[in-house]
PDB file of N, CA and C in Angstrom:
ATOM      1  N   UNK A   1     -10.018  -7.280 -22.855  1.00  0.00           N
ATOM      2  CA  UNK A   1      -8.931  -6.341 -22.647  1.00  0.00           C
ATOM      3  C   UNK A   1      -8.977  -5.759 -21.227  1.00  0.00           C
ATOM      4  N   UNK A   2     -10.011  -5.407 -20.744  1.00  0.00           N
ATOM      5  CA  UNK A   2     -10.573  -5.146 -19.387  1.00  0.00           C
ATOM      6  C   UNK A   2      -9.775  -6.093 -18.131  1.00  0.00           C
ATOM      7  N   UNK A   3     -10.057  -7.639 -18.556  1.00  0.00           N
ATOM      8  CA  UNK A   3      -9.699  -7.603 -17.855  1.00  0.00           C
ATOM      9  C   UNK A   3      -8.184  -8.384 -17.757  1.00  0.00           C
ATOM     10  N   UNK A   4      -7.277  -8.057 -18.612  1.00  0.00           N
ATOM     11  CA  UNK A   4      -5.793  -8.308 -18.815  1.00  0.00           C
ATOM     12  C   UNK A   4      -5.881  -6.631 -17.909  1.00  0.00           C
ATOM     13  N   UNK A   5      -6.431  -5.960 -18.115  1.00  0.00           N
ATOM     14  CA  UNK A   5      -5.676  -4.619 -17.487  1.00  0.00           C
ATOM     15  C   UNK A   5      -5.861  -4.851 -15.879  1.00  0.00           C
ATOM     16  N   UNK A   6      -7.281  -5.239 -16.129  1.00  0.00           N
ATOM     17  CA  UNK A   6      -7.509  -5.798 -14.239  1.00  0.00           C
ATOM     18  C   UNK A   6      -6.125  -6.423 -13.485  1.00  0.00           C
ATOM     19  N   UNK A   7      -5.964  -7.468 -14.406  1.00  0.00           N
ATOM     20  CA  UNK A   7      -5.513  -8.328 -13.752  1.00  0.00           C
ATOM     21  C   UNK A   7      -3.877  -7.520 -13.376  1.00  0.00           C
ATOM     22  N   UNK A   8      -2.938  -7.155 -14.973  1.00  0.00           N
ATOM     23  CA  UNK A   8      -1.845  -6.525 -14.707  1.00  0.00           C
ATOM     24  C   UNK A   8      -1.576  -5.086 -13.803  1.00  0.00           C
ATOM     25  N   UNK A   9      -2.804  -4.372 -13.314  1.00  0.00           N
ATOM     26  CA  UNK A   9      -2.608  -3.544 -11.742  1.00  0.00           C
ATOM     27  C   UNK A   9      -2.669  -4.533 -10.938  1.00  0.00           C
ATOM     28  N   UNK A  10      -3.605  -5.848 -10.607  1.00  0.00           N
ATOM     29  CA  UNK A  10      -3.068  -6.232  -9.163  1.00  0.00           C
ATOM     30  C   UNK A  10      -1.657  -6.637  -9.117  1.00  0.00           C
ATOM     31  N   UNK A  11      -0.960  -7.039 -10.301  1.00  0.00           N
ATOM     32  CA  UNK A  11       0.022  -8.027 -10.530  1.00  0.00           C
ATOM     33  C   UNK A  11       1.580  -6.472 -10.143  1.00  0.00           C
ATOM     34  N   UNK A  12       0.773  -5.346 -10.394  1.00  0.00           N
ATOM     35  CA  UNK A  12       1.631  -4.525 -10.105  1.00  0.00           C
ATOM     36  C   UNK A  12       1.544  -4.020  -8.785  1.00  0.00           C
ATOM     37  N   UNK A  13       0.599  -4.213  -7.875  1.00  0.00           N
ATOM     38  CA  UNK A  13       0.266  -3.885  -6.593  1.00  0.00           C
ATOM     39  C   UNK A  13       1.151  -4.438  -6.055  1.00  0.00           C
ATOM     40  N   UNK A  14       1.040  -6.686  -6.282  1.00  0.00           N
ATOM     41  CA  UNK A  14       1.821  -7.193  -5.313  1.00  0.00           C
ATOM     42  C   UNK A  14       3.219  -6.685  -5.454  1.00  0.00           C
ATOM     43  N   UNK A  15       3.504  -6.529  -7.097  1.00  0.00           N
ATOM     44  CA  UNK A  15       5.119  -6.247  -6.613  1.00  0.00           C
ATOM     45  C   UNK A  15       5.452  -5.248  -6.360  1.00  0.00           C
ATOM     46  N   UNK A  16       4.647  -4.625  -6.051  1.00  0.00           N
ATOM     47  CA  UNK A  16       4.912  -3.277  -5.098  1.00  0.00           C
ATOM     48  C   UNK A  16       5.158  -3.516  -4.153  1.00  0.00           C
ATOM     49  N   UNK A  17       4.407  -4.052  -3.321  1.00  0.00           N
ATOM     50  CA  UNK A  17       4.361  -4.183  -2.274  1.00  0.00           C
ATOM     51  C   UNK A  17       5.658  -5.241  -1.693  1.00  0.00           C
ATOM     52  N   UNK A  18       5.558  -5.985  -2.807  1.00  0.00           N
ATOM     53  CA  UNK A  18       6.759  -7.205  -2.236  1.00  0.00           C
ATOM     54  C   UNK A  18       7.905  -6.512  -2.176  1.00  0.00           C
ATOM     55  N   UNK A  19       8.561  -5.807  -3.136  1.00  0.00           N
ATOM     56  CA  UNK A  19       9.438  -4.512  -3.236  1.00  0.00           C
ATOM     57  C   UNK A  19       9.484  -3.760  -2.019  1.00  0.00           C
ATOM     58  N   UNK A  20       8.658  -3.277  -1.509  1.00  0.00           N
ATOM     59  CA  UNK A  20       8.910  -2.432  -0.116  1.00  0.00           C
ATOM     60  C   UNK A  20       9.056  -3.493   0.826  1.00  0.00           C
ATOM     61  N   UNK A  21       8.609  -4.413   0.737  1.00  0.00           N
ATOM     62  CA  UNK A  21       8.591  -5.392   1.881  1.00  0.00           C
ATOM     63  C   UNK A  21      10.320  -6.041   1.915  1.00  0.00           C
ATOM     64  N   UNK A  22      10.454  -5.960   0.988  1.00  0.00           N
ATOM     65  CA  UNK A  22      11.947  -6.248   0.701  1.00  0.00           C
ATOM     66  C   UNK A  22      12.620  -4.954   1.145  1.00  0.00           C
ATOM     67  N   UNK A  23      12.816  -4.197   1.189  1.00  0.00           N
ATOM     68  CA  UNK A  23      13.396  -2.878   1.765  1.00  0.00           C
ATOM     69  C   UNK A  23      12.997  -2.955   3.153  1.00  0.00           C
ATOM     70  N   UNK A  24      11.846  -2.933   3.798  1.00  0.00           N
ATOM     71  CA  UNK A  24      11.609  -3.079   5.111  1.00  0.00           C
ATOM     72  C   UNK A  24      12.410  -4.160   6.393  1.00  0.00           C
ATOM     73  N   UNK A  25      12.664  -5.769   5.370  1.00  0.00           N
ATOM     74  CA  UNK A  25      13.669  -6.323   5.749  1.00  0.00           C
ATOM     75  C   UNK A  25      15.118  -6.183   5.834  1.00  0.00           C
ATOM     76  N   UNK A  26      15.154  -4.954   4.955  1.00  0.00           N
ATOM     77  CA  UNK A  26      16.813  -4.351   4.905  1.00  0.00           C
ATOM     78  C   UNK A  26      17.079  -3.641   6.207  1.00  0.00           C
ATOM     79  N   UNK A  27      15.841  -2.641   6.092  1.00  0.00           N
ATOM     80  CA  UNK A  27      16.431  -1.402   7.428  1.00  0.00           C
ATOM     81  C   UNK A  27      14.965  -1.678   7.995  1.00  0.00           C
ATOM     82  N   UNK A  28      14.546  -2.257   8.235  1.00  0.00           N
ATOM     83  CA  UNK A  28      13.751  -2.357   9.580  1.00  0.00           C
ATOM     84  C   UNK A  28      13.066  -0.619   9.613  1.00  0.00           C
ATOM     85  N   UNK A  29      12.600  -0.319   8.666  1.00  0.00           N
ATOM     86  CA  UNK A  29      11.845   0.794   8.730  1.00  0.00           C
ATOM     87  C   UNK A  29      10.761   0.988   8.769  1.00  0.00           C
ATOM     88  N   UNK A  30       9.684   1.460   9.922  1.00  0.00           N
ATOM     89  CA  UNK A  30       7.983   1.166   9.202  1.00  0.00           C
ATOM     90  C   UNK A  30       7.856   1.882   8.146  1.00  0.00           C
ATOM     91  N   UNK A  31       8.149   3.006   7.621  1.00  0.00           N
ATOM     92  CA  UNK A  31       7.249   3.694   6.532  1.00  0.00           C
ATOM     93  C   UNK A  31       7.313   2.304   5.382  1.00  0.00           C
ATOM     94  N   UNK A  32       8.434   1.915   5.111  1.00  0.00           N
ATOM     95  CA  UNK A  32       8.399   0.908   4.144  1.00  0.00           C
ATOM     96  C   UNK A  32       7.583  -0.105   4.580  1.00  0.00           C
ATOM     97  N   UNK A  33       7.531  -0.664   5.523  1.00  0.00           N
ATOM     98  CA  UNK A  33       6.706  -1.712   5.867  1.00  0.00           C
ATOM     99  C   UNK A  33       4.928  -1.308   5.708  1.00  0.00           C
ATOM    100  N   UNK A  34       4.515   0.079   5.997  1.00  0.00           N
ATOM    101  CA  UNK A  34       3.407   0.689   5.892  1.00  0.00           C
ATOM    102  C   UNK A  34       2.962   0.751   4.127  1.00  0.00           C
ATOM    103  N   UNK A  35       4.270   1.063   3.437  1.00  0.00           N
ATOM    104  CA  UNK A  35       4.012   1.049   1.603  1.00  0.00           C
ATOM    105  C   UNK A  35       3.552  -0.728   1.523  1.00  0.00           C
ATOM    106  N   UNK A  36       4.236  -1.379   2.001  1.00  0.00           N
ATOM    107  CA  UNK A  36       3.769  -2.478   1.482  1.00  0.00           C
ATOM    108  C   UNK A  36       2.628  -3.287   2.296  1.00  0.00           C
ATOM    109  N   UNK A  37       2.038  -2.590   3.370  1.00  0.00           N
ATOM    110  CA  UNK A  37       0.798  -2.723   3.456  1.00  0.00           C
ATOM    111  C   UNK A  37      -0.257  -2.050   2.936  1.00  0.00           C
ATOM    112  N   UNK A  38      -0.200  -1.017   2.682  1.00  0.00           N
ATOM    113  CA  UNK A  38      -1.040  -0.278   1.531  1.00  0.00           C
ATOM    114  C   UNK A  38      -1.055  -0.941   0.280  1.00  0.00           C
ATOM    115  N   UNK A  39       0.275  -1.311  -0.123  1.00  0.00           N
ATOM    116  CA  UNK A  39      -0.167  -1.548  -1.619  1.00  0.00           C
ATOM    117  C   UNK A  39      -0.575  -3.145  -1.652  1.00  0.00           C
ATOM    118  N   UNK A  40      -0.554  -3.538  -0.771  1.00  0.00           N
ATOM    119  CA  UNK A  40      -1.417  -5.095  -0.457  1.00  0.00           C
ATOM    120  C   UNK A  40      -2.867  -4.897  -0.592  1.00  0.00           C
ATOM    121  N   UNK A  41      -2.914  -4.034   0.292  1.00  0.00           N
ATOM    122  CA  UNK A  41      -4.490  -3.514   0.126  1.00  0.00           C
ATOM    123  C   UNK A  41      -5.210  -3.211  -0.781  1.00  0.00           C
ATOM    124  N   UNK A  42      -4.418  -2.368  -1.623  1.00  0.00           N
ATOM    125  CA  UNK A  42      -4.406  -1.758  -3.248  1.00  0.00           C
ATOM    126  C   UNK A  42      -4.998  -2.956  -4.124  1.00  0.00           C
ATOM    127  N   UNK A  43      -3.462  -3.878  -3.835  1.00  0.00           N
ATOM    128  CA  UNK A  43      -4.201  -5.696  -4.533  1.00  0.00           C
ATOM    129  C   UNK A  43      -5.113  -6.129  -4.216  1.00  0.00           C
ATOM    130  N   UNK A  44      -5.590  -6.222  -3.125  1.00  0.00           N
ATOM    131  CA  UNK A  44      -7.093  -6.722  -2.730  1.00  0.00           C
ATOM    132  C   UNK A  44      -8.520  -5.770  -3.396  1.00  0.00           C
ATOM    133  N   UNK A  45      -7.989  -4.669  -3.151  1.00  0.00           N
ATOM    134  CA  UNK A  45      -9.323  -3.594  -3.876  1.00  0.00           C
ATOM    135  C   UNK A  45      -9.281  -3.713  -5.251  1.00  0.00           C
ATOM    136  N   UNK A  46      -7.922  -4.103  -5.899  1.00  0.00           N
ATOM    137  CA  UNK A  46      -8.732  -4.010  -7.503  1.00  0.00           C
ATOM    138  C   UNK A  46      -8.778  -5.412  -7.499  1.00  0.00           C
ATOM    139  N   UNK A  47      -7.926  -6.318  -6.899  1.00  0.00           N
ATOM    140  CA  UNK A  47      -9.060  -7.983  -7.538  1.00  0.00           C
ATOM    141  C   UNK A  47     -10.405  -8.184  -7.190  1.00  0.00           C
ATOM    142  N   UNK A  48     -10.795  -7.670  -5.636  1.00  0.00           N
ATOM    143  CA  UNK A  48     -12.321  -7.840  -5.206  1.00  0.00           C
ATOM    144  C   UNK A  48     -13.136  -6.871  -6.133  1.00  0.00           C
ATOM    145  N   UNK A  49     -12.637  -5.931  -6.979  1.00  0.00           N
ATOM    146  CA  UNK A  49     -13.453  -5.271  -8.078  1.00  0.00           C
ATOM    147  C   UNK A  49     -13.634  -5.516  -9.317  1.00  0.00           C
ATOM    148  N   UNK A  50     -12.643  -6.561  -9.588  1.00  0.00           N
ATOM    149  CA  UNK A  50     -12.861  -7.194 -11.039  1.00  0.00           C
ATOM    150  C   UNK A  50     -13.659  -8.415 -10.513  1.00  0.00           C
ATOM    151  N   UNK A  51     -13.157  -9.495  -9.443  1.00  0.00           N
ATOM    152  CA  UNK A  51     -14.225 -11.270  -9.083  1.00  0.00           C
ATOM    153  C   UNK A  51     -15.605 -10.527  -8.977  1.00  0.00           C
ATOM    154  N   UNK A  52     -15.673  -9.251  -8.420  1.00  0.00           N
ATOM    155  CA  UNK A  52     -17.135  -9.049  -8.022  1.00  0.00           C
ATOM    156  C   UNK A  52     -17.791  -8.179  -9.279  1.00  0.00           C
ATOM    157  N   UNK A  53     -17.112  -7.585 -10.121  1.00  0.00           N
ATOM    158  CA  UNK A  53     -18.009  -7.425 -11.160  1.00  0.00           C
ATOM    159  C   UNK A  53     -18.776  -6.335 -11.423  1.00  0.00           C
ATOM    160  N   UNK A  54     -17.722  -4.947 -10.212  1.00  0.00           N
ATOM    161  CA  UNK A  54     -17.942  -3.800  -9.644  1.00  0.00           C
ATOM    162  C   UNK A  54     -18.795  -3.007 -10.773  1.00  0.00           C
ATOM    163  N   UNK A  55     -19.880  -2.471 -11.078  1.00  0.00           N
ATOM    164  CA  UNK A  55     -20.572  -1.767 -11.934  1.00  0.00           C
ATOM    165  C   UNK A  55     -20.326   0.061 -11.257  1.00  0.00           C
ATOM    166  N   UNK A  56     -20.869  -0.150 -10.336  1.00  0.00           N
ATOM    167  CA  UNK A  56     -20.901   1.628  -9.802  1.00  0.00           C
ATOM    168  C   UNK A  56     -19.610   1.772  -8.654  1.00  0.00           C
ATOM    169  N   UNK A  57     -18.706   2.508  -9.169  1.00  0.00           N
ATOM    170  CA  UNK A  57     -17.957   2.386  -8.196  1.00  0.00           C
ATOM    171  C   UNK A  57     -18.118   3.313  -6.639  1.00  0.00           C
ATOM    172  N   UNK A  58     -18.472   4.180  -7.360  1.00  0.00           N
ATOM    173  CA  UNK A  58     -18.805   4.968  -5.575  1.00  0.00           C
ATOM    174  C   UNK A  58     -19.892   4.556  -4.613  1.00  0.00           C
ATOM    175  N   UNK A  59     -20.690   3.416  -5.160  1.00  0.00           N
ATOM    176  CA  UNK A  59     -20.917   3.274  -4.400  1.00  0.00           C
ATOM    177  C   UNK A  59     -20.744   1.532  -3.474  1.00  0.00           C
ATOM    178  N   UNK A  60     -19.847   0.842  -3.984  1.00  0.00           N
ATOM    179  CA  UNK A  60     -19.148   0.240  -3.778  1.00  0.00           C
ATOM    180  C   UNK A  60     -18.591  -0.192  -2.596  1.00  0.00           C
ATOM    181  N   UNK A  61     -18.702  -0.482  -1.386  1.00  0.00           N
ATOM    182  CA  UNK A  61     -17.998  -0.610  -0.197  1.00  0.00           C
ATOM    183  C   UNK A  61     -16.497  -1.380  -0.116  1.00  0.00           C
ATOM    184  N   UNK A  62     -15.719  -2.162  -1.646  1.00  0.00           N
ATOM    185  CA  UNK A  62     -14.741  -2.715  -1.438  1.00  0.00           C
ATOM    186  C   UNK A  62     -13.471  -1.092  -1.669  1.00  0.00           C
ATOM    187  N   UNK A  63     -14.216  -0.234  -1.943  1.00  0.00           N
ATOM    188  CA  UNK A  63     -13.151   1.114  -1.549  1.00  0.00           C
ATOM    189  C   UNK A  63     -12.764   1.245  -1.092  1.00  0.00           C
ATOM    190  N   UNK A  64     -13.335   1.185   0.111  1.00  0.00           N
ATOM    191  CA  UNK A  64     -13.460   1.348   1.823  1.00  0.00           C
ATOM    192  C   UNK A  64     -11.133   0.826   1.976  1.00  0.00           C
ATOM    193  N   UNK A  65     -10.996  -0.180   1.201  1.00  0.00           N
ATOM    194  CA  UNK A  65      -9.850  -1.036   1.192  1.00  0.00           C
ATOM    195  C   UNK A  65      -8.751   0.444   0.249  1.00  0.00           C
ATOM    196  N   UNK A  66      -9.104   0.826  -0.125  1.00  0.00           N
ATOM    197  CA  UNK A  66      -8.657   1.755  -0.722  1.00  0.00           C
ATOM    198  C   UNK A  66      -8.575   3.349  -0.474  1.00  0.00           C
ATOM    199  N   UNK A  67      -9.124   3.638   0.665  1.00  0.00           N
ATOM    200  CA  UNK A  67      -9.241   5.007   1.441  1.00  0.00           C
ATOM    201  C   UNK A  67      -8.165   4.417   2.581  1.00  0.00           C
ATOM    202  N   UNK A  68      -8.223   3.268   3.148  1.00  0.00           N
ATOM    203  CA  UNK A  68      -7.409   2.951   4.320  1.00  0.00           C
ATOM    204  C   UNK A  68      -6.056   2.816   3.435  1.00  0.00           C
ATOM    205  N   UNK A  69      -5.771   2.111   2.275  1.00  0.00           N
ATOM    206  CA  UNK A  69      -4.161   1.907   1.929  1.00  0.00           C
ATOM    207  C   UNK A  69      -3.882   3.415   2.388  1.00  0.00           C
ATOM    208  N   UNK A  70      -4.998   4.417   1.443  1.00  0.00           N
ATOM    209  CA  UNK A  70      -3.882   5.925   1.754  1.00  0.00           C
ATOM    210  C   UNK A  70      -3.745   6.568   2.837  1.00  0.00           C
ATOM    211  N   UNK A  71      -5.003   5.496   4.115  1.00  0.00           N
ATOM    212  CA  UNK A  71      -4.448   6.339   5.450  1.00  0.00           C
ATOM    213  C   UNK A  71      -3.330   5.579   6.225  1.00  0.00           C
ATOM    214  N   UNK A  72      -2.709   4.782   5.705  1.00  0.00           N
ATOM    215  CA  UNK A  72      -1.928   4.000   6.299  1.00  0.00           C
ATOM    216  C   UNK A  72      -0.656   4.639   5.427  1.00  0.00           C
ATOM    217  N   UNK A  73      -0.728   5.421   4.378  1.00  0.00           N
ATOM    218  CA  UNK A  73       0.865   5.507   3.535  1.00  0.00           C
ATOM    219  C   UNK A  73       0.542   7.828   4.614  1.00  0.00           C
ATOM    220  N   UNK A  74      -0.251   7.570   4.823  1.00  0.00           N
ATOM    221  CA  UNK A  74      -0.388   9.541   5.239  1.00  0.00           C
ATOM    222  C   UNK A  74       0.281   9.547   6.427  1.00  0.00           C
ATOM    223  N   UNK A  75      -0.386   8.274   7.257  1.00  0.00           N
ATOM    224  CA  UNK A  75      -0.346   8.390   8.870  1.00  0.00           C
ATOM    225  C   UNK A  75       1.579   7.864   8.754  1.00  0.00           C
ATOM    226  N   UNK A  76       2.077   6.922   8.026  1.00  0.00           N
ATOM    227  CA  UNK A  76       3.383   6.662   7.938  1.00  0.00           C
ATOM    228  C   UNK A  76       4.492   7.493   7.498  1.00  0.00           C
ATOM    229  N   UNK A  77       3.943   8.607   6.562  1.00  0.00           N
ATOM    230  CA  UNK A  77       5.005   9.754   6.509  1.00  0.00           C
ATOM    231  C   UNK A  77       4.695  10.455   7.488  1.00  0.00           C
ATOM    232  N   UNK A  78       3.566  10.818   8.047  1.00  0.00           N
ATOM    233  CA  UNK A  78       3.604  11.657   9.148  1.00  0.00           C
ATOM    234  C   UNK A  78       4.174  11.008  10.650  1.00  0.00           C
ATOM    235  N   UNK A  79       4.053  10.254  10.790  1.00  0.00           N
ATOM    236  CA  UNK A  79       4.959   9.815  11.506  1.00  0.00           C
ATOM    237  C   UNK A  79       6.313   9.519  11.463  1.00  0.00           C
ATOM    238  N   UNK A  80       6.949   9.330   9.775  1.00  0.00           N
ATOM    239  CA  UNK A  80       8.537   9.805   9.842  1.00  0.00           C
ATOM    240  C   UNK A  80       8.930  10.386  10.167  1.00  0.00           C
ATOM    241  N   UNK A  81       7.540  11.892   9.824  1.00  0.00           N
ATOM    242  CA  UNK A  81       8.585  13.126   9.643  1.00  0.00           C
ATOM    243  C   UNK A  81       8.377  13.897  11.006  1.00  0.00           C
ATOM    244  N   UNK A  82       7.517  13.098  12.002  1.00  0.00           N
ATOM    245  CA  UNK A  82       7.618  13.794  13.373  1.00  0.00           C
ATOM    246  C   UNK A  82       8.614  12.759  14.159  1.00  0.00           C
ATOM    247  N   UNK A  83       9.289  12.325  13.906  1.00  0.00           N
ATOM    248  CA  UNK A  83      10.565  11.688  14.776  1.00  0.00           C
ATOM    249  C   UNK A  83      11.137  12.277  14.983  1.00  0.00           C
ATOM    250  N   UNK A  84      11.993  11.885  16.164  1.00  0.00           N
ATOM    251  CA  UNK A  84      13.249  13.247  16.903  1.00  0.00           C
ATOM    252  C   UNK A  84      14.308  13.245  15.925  1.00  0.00           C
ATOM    253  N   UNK A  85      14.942  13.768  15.539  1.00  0.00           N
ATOM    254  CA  UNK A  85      15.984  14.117  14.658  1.00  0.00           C
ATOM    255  C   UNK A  85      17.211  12.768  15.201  1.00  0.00           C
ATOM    256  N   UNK A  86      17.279  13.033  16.570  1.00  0.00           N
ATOM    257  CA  UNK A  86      18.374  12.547  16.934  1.00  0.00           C
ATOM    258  C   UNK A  86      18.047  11.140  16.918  1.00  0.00           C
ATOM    259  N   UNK A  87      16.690  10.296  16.989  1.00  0.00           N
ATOM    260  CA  UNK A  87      16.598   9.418  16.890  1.00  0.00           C
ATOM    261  C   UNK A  87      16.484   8.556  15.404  1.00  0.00           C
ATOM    262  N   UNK A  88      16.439   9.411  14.506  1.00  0.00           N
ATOM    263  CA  UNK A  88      16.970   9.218  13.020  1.00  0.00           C
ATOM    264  C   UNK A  88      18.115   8.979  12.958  1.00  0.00           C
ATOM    265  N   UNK A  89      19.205  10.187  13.540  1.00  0.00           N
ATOM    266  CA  UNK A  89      20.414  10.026  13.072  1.00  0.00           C
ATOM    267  C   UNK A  89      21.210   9.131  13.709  1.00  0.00           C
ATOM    268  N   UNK A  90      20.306   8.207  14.962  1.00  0.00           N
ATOM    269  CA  UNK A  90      21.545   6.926  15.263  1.00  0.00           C
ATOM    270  C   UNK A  90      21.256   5.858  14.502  1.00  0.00           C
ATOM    271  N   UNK A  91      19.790   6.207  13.840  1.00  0.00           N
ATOM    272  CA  UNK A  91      19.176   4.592  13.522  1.00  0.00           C
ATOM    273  C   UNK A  91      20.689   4.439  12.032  1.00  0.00           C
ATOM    274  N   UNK A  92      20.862   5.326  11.804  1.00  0.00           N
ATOM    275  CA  UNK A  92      21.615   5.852  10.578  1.00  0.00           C
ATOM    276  C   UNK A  92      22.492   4.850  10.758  1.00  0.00           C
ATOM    277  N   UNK A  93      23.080   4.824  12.085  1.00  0.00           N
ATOM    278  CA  UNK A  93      24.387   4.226  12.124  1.00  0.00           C
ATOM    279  C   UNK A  93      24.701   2.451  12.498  1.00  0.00           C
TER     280      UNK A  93
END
């Protein structure tokens, strides 16, 4: 059962990720392009934790893949939300 659950989060990672990646090709936006590099990452940290057979997780170094997805989704809203206003509102158009 373990690992049907393993398997159906990575299976939900990629299409996460493929999902934003599909939006990113719409409007050429990084934050979206940044979601679907995080949640790529996401996929890699829980399959390299089920092939490898992860017992202790903290102390674990395939995390490491999993502290960076969320500095890559932090550093991408923070960088939306410090854009010039005015350079939002042409991308708009």
């Amino acid at each position: 059962m373990i690992d049907f659950l393993a398997g159906a989060v990575t299976v939900g990672h990629i299409a996460a990720a493929a999902f934003f990646l599909s939006f990113w090709r719409k409007t050429a936006d990084r934050l979206f392009l940044a979601f679907a590099a995080a949640f790529a990452l996401f996929a890699l940290n829980q399959a390299l934790g089920f092939a490898l057979t992860v017992v202790s997780e903290p102390t674990n170094l395939i995390y490491v893949l999993r502290i960076l997805g969320f500095l890559i989704i932090i550093g991408a809203v923070v960088d939306k939300n410090l854009q010039k206003p005015l350079a939002r509102s042409q991308r708009r158009r």
